[in-house]
N, C-alpha and C. Protein backbone atom coordinates (compact mmCIF):
# COMPACT_ATOMS: atom_id res chain seq x y z
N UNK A 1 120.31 104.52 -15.19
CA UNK A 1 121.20 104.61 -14.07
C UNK A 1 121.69 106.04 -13.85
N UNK A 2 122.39 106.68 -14.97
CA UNK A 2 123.06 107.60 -14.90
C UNK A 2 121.59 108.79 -15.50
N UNK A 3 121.22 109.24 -14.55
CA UNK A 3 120.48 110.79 -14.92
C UNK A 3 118.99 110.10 -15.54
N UNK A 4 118.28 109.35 -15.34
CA UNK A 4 117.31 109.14 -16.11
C UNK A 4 116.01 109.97 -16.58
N UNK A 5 116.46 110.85 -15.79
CA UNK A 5 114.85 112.19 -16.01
C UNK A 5 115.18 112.79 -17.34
N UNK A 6 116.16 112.92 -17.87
CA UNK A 6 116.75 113.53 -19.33
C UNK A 6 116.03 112.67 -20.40
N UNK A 7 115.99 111.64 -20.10
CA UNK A 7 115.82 110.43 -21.11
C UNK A 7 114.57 110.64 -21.53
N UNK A 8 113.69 111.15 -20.32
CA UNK A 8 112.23 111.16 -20.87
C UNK A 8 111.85 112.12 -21.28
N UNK A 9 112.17 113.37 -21.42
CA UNK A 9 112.07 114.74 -21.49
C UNK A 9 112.37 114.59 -23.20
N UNK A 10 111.51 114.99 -24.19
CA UNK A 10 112.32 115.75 -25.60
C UNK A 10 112.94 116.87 -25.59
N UNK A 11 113.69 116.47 -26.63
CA UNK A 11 115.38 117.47 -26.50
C UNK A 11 114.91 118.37 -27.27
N UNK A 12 115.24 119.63 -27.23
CA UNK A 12 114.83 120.51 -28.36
C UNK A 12 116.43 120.55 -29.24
N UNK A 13 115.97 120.87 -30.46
CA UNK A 13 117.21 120.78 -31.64
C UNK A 13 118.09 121.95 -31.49
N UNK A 14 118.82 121.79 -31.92
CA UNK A 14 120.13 122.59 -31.81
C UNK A 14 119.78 123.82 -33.00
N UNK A 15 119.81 125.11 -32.58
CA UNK A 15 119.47 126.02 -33.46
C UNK A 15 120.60 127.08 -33.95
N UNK A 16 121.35 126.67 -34.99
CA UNK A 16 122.56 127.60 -34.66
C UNK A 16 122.19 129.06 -35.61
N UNK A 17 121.57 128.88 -36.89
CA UNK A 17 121.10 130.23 -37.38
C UNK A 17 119.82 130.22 -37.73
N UNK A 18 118.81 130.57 -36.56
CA UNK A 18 117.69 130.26 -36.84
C UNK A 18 117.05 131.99 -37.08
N UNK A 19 116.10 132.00 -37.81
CA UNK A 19 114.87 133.16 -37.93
C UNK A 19 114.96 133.92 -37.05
N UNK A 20 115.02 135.19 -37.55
CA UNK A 20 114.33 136.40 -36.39
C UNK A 20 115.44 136.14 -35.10
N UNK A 21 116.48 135.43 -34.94
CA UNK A 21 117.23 135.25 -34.12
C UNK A 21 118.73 136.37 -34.21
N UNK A 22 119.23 136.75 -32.72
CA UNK A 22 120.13 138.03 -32.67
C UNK A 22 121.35 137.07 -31.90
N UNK A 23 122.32 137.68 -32.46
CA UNK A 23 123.74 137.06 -31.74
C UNK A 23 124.49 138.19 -30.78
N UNK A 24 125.11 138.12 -29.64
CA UNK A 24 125.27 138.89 -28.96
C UNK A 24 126.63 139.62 -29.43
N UNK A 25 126.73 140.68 -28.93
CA UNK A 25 127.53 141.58 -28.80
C UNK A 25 129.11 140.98 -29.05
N UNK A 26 129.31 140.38 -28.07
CA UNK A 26 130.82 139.89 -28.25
C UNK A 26 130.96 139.09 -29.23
N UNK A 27 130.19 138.25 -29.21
CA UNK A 27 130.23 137.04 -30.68
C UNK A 27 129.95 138.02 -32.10
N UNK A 28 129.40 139.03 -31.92
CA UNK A 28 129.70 140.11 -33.17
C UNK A 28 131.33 140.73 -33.38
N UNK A 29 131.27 141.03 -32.12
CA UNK A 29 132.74 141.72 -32.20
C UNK A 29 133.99 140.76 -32.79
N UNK A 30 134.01 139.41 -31.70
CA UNK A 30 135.03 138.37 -32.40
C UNK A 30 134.67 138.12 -33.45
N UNK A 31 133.39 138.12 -34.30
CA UNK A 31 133.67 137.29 -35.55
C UNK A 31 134.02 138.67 -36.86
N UNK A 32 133.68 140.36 -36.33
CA UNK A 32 134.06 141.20 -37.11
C UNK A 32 135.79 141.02 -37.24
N UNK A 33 136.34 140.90 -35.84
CA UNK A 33 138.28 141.26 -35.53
C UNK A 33 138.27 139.76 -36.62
N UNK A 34 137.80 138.96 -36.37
CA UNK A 34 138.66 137.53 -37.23
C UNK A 34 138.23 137.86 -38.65
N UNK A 35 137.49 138.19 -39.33
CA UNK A 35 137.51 139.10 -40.93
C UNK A 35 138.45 139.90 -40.84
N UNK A 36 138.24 140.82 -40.46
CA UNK A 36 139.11 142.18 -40.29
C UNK A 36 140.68 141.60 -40.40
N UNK A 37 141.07 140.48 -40.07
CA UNK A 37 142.31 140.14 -40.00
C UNK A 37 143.02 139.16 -40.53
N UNK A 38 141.76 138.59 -41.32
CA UNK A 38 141.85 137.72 -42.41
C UNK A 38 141.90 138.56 -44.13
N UNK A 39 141.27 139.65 -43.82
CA UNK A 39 141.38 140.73 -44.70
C UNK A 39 142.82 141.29 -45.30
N UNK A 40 143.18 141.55 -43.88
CA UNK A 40 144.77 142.41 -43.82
C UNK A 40 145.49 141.29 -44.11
N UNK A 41 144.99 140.31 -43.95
CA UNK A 41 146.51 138.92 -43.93
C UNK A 41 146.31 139.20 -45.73
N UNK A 42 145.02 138.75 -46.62
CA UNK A 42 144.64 138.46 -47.67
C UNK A 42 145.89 139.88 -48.51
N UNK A 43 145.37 141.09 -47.95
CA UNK A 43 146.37 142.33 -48.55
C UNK A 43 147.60 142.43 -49.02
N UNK A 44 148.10 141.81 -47.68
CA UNK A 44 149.46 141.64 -47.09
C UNK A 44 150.31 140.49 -47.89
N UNK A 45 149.03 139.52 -48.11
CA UNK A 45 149.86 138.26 -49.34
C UNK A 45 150.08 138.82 -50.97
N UNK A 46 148.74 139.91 -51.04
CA UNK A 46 149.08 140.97 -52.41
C UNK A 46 150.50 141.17 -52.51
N UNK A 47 150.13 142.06 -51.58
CA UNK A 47 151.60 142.95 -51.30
C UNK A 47 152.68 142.29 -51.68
N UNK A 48 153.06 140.69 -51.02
CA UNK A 48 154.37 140.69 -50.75
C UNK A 48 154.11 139.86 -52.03
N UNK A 49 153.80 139.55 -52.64
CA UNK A 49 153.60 138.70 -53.87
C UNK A 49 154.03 139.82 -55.15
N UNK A 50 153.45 140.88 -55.21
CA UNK A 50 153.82 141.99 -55.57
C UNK A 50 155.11 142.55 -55.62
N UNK A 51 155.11 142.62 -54.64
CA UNK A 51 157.08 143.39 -54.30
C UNK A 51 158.00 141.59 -55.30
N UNK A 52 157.89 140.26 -54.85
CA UNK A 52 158.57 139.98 -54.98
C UNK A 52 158.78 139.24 -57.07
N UNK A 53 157.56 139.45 -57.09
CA UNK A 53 157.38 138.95 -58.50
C UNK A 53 157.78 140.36 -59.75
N UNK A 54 158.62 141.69 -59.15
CA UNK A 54 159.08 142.07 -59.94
C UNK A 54 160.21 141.95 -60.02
């Protein structure tokens, strides 16, 4: 009923880290800033763990 030309067609699989495959630019950039700031958070829990455990 709803869309039937899909039905007959094979689906190709979902490839999220496949071979020889490149991720773009921005999806590099966001996933460097979300390390990068999971980093500084990780430091930052040193730190204050530091200061307060003397």
């Amino acid at each position: 009923m709803l869309n039937q030309k899909n039905k007959t067609q094979p689906r190709e699989p979902l490839q999220l880290l496949s071979y020889n495959k490149y991720v773009t630019t921005r999806v590099g950039i966001i996933s460097l800033a979300g390390f990068s700031m999971a980093a500084l958070s990780l430091l930052l829990q040193f730190l204050n763990y530091g200061a307060i455990s003397v």
